[in-house]
Protein backbone atom coordinates (compact mmCIF):
# COMPACT_ATOMS: atom_id res chain seq x y z
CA UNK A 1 185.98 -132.87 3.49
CA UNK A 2 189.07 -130.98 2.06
CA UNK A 3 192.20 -132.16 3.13
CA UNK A 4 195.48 -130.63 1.77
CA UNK A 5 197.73 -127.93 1.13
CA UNK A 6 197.69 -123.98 1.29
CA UNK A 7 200.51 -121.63 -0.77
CA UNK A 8 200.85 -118.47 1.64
CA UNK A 9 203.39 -115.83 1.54
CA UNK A 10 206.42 -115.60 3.93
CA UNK A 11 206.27 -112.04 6.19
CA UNK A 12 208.51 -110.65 8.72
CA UNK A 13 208.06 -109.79 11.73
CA UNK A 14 206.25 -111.08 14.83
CA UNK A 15 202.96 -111.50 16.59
CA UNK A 16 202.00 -108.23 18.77
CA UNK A 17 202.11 -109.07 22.35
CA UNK A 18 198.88 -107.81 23.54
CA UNK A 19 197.16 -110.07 20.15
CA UNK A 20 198.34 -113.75 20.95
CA UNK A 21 197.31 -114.19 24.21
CA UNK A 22 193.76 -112.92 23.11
CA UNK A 23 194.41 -115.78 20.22
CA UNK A 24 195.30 -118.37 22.68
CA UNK A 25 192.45 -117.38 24.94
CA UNK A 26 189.48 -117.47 21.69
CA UNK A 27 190.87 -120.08 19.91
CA UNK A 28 190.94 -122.22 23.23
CA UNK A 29 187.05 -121.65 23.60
CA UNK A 30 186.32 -121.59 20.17
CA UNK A 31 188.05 -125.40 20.16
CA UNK A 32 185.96 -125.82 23.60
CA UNK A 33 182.80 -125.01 21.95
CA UNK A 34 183.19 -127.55 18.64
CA UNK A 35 184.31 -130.61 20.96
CA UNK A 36 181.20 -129.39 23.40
CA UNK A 37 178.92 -129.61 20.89
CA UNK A 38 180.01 -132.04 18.14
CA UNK A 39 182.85 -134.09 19.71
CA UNK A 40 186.73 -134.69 19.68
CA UNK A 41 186.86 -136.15 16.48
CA UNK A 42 184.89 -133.42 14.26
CA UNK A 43 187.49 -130.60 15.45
CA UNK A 44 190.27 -133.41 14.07
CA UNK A 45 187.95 -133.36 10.97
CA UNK A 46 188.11 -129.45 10.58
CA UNK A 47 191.90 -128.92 11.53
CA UNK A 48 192.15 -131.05 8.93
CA UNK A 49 190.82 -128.76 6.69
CA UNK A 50 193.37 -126.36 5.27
CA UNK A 51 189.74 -123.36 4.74
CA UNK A 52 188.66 -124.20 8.11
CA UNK A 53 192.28 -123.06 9.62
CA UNK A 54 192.42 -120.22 7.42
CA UNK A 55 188.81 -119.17 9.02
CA UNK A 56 190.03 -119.70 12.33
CA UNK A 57 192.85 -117.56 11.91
CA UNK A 58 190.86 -114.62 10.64
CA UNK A 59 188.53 -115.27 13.36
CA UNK A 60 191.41 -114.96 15.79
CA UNK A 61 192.74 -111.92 13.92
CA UNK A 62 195.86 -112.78 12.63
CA UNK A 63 197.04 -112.18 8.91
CA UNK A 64 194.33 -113.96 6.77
CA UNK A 65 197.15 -114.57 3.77
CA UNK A 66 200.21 -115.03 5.44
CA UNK A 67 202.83 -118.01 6.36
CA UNK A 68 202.34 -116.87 9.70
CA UNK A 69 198.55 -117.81 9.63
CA UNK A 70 200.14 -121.54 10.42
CA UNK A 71 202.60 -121.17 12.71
CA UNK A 72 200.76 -118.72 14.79
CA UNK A 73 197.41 -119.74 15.14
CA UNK A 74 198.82 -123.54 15.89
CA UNK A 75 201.05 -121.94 18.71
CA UNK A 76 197.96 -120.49 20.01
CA UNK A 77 195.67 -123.24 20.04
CA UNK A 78 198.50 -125.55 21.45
CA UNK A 79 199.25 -123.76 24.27
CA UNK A 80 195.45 -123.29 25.12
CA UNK A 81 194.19 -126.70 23.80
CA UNK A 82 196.68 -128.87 25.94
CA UNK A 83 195.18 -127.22 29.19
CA UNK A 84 191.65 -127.33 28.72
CA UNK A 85 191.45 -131.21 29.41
CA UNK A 86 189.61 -131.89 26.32
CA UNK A 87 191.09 -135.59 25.66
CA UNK A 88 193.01 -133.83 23.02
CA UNK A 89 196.87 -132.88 22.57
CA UNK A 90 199.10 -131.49 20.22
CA UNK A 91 202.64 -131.89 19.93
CA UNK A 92 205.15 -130.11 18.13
CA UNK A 93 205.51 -126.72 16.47
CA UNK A 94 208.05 -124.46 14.36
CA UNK A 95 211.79 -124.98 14.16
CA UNK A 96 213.82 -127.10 16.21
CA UNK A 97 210.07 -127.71 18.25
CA UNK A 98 208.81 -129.25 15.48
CA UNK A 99 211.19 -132.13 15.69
CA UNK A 100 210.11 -132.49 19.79
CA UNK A 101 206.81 -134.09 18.16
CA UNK A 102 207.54 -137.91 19.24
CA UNK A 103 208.40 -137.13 22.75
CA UNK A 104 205.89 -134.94 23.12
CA UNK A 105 203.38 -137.31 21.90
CA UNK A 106 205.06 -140.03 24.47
CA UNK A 107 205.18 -137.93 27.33
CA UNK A 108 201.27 -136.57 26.40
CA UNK A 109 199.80 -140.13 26.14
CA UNK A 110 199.01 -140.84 30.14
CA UNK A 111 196.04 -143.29 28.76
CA UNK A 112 197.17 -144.97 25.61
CA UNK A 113 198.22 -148.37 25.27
CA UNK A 114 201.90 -149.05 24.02
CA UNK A 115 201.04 -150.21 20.59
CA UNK A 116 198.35 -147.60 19.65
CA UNK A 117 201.77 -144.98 21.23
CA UNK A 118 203.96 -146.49 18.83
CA UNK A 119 201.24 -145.91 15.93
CA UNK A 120 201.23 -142.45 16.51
CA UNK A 121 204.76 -142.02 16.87
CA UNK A 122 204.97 -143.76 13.34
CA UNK A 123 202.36 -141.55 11.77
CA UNK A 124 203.84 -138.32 13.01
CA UNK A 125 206.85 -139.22 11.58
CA UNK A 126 206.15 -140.34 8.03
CA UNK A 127 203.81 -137.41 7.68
CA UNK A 128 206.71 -135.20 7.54
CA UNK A 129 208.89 -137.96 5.72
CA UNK A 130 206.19 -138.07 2.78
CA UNK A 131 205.76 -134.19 2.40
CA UNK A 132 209.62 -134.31 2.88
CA UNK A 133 210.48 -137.12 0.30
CA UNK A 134 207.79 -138.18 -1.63
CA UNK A 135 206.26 -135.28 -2.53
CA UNK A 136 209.08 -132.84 -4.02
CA UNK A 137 207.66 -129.93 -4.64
CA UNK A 138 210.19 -127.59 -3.29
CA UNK A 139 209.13 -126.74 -0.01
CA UNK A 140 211.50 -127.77 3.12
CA UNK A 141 209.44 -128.74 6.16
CA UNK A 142 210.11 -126.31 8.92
CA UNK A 143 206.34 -126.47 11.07
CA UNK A 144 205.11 -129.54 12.13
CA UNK A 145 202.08 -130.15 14.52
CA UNK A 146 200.82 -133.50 15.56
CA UNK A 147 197.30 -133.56 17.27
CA UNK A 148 195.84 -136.40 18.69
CA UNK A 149 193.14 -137.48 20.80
CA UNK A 150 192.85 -140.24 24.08
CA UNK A 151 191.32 -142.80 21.30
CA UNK A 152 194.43 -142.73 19.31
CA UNK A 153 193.17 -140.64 16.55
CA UNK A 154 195.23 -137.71 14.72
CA UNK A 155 195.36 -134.86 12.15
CA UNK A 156 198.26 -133.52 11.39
CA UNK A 157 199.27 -129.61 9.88
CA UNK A 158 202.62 -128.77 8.77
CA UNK A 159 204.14 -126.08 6.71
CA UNK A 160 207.11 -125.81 4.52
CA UNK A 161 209.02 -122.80 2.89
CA UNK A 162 210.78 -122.38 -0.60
CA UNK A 163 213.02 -120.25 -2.36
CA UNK A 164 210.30 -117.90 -3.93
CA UNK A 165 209.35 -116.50 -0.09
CA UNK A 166 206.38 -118.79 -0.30
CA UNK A 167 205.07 -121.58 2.56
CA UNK A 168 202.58 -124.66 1.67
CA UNK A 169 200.60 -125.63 4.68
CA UNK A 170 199.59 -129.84 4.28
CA UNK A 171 197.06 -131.13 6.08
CA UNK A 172 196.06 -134.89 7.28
CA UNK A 173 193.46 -136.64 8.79
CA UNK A 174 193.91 -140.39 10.01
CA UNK A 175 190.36 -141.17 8.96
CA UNK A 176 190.79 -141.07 5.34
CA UNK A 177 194.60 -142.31 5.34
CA UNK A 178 194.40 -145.91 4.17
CA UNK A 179 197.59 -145.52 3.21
CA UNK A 180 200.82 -143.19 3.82
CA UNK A 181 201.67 -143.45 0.09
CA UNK A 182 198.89 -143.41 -1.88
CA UNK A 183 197.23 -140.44 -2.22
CA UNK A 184 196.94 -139.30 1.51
CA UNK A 185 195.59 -135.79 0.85
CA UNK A 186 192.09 -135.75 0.05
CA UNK A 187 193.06 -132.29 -1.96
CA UNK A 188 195.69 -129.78 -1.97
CA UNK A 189 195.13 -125.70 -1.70
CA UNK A 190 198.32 -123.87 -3.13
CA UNK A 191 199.57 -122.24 -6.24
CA UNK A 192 200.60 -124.75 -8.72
CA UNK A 193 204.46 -125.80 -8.97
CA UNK A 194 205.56 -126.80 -12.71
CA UNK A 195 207.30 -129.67 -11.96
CA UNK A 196 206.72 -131.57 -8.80
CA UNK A 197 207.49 -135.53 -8.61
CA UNK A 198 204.45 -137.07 -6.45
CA UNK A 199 205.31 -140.56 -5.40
CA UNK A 200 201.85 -140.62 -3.59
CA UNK A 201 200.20 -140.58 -6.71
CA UNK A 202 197.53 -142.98 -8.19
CA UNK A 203 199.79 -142.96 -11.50
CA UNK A 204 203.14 -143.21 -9.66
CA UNK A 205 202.23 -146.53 -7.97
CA UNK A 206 203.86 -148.85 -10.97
CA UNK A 207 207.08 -147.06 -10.04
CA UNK A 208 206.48 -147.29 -5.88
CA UNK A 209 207.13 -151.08 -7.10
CA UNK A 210 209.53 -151.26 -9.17
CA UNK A 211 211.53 -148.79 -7.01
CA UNK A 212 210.99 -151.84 -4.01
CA UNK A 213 212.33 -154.36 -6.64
CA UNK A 214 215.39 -151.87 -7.88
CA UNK A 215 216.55 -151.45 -3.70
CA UNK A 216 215.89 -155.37 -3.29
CA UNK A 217 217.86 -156.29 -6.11
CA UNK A 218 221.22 -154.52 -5.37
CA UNK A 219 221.75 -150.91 -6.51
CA UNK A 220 225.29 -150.84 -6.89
CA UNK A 221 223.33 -151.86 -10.83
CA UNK A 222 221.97 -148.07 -10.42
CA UNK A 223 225.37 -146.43 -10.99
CA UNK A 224 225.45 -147.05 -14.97
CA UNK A 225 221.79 -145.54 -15.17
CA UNK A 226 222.37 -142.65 -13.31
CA UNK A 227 226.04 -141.35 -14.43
CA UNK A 228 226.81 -138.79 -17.46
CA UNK A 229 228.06 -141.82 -19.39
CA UNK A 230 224.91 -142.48 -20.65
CA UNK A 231 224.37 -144.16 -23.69
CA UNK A 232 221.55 -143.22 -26.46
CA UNK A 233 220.49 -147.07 -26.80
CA UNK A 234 219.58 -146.54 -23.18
CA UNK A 235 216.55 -144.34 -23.97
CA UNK A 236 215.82 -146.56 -26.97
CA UNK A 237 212.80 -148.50 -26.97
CA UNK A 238 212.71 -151.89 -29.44
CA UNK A 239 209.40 -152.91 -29.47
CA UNK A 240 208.32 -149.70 -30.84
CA UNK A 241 211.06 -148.21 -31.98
CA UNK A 242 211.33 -144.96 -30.65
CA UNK A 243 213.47 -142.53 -28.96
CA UNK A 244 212.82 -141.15 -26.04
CA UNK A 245 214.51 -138.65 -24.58
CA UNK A 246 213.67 -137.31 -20.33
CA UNK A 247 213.17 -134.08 -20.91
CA UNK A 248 210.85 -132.85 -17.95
CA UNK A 249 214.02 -133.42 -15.10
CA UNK A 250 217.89 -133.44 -14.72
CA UNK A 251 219.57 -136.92 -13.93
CA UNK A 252 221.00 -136.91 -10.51
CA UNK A 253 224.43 -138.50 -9.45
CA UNK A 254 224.36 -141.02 -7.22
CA UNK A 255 226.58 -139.79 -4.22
CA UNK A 256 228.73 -141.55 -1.81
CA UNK A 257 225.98 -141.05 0.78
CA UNK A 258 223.04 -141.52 -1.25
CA UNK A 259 224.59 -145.55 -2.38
CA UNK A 260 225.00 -146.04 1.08
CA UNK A 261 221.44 -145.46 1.85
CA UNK A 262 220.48 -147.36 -0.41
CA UNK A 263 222.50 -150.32 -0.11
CA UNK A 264 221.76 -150.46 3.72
CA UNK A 265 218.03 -150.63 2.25
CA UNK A 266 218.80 -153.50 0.00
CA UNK A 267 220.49 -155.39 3.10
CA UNK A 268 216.98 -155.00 5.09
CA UNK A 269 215.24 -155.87 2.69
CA UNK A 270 211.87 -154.31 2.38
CA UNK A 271 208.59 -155.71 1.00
CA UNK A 272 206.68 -152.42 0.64
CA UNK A 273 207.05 -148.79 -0.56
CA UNK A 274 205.93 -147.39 2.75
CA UNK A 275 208.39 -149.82 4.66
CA UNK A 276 210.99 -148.39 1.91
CA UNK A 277 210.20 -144.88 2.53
CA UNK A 278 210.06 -145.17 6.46
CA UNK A 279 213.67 -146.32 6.63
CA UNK A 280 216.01 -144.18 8.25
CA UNK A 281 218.33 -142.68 5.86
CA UNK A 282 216.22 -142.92 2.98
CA UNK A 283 215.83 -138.80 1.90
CA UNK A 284 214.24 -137.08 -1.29
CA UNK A 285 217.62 -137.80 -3.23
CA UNK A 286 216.99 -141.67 -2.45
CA UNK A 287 213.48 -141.70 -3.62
CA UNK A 288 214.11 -139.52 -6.68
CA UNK A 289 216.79 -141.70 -8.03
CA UNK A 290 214.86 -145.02 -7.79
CA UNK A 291 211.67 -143.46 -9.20
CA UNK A 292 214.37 -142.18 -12.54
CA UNK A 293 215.86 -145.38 -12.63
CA UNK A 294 212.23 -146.89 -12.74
CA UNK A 295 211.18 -144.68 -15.72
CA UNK A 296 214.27 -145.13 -17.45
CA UNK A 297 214.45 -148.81 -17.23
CA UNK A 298 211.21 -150.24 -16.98
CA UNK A 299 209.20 -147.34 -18.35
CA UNK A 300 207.39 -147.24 -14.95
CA UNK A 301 206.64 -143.56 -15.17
CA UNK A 302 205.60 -141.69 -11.66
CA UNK A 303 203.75 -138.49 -11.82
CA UNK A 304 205.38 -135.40 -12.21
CA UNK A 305 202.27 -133.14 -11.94
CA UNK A 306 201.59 -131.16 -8.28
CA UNK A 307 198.44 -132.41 -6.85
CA UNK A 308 197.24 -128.76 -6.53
CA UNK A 309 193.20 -128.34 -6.86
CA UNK A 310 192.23 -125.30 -5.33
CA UNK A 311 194.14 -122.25 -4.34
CA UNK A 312 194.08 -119.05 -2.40
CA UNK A 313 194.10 -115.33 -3.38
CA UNK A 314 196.69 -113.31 -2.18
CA UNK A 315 196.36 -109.73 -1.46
CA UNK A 316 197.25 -106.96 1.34
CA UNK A 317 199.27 -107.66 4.96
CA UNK A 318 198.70 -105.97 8.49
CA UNK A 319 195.33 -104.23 8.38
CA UNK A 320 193.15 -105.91 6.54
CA UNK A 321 190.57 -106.10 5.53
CA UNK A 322 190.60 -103.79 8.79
CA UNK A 323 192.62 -102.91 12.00
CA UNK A 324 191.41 -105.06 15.02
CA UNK A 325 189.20 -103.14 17.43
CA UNK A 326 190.76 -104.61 20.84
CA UNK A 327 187.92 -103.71 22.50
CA UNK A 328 185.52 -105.43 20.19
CA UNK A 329 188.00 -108.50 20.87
CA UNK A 330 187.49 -108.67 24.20
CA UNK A 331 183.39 -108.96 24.08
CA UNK A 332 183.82 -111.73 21.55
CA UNK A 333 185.62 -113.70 24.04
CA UNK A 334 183.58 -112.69 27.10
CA UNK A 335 180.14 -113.56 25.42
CA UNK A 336 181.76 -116.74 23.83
CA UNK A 337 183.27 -117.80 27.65
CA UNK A 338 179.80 -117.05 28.94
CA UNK A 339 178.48 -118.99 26.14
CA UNK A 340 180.48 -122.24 26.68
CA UNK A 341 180.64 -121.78 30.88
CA UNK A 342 176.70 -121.66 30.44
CA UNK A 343 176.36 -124.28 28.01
CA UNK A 344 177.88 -126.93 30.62
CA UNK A 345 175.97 -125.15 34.02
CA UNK A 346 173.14 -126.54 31.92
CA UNK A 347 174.10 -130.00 31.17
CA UNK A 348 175.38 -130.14 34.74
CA UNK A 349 171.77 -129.28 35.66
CA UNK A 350 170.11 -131.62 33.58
CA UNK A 351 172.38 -134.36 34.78
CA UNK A 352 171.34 -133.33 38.22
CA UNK A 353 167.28 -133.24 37.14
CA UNK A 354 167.94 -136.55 35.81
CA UNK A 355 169.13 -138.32 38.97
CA UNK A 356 167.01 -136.45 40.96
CA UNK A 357 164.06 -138.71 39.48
CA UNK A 358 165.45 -141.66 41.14
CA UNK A 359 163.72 -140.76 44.12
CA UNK A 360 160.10 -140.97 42.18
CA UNK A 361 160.66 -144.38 40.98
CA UNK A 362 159.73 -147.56 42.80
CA UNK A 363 162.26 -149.97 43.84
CA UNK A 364 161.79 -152.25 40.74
CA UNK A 365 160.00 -155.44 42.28
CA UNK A 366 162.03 -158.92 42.04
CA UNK A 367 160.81 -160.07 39.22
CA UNK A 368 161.93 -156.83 37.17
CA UNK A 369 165.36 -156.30 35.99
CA UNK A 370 167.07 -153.74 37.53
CA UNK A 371 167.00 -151.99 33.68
CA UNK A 372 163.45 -151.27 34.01
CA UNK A 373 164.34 -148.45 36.45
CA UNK A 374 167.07 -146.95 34.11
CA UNK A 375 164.68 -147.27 31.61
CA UNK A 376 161.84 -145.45 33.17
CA UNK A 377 164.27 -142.62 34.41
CA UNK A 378 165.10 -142.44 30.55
CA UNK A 379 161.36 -142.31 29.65
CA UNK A 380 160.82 -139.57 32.07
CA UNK A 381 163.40 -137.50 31.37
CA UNK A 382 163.03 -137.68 27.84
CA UNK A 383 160.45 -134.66 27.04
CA UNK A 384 163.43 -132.24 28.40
């Protein structure tokens, strides 16, 4: 299972129209075939997986290295996935669409009970507020797509951009998230940042705490720690002595806005990181200035490394590694519609066989339970 991120390059331009509604109409059957033959939950699994998306787009014949490879191929499959009738939805999308997510997850969820609605709304949201805010690596969100299933289970696959024309795809899967801060990504695909603060690190999680205690504790304290004023015995450390001086980032200023966030956070009150984080009105700036303040004080350092592990090669644009052969396009999704259209004719058949052998069975006498019958239909059907 890889779970993560993906560094791709921003390109111009837009999809041809004869291409994307041959992508909507292959990736729908292609999404059609996996949930045929291995169920809802293991296409969450590999949507979750930032290779298997960059497959599928190269399958679909868009741009195998491009920021487009996100935006794109998730248009497609939403627009084809939410009208097969698969028990699966996704909400959501680029630009001002990605920020339709929660209604569209509300006004998708016909057969979902309140609370398990609510869950999703929640997870949808502090998906993008923990690529947003905890994890600064320099990308703003601006793609966010929110899939779900009838049984209330979810992957999500957003994209952000930075200044250096680059986008970082992340990827989740609500199987493996224990936890919305602490390490959610399984592993992250992407060219390696030099400095990125990760408060969903293993190693920042003395700092997650103290940065609960700093908010709960009034931070109108925060001002004299986070001002130019600073003093040298502030870095100076008596039980050993030594000097130590942040070198690795600048010290912010605590805006007007920023202490208001903050002290409306102290007046709730919270008794978790995550419950910290999920407050509205609590940004990057918030979270970057309680995890300084932490290091500075208390020594609770958080990690400043980007949880980068694998990463993809870049190379040419629009042709390769070859022009698409429309014609060849169109066979691959004729034989894979006949493919899938067949597939269920046959299950529909056997379903058919299968009741069909009522008719050989003896009412099951009194004494039997009326299991025996099912049972021997079972039996009998079995060696086909």
């Amino acid at each position: 299972m890889r779970t993560g991120t993906a560094n791709l390059p921003l390109h111009g331009g837009s999809c041809p129209s004869w291409l994307f509604p041959r992508m909507r109409e292959l990736s729908g059957l292609i999404t059609e075939a996996i949930v045929d033959e291995y169920g809802k939950d293991e296409f969450l699994r590999r949507i979750a997986d930032p290779f298997f998306l960059q497959s599928l787009s190269c399958v679909i014949g868009f741009d195998w290295h491009s920021s487009g490879t996100t935006t794109t191929t998730m248009g497609a499959l939403k627009e084809a996935v939410n009208k097969l009738g698969l028990g699966i939805t996704i909400c959501g999308g680029k630009g001002k669409t990605s920020r339709k997510a929660p209604q569209e997850i509300i006004a998708s969820s016909y057969n979902i009970s309140s609370k398990k609605l609510q869950k999703l709304v929640y997870s949808s949201r502090m998906a993008a507020k923990v690529d947003s805010n905890l994890l600064q690596d320099g990308y703003n969100l601006y793609h966010h797509c929110f899939i779900f299933t009838e049984e209330a289970k979810w992957a999500v696959v957003q994209q952000g951009m930075a200044d250096n024309g680059y986008a970082r795809r992340y990827h989740w899967l609500s199987d493996n998230v224990a936890s919305f801060v602490n390490e959610p990504h399984e592993s992250i695909c992407g060219e390696k940042e030099e400095e990125v603060l990760d408060m969903t690190a293993c190693q920042s999680e003395e700092a997650r705490r103290t940065s609960v205690d700093l908010i709960n504790d009034n931070p109108v304290h925060l001002r004299k720690y986070l001002s130019p004023q600073l003093r040298l015995n502030d870095f100076f450390d008596y039980s050993s002595e030594e000097l130590t001086m942040p070198a690795h980032h600048p010290t912010p200023q605590l805006s007007k806005r920023v202490m208001q966030q903050l002290q409306a956070a102290y007046e709730i009150q919270p008794q978790s990181y995550e419950e910290l984080a999920s407050l509205k009105g609590i940004g990057a700036k918030s979270i970057r200035a309680l995890a300084l303040v932490s290091e500075l004080i208390y020594g609770a350092k958080p990690s400043w490394n980007d949880p980068v592990k694998f990463s993809y090669a870049h190379g040419g644009k629009d042709g390769f590694p070859y022009p698409i052969d429309q014609d060849h396009y169109d066979k691959s999704i004729a034989v894979l519609s006949d493919a899938v259209r067949n597939a269920k004719m046959k299950e529909k058949e056997k379903i058919k066989a299968i009741k069909k052998l009522r008719a050989f069975i003896p009412n099951p006498l009194p004494h039997q339970s009326s299991g025996s019958g099912t049972q021997a239909v079972c039996m009998a059907a079995s060696p086909n």
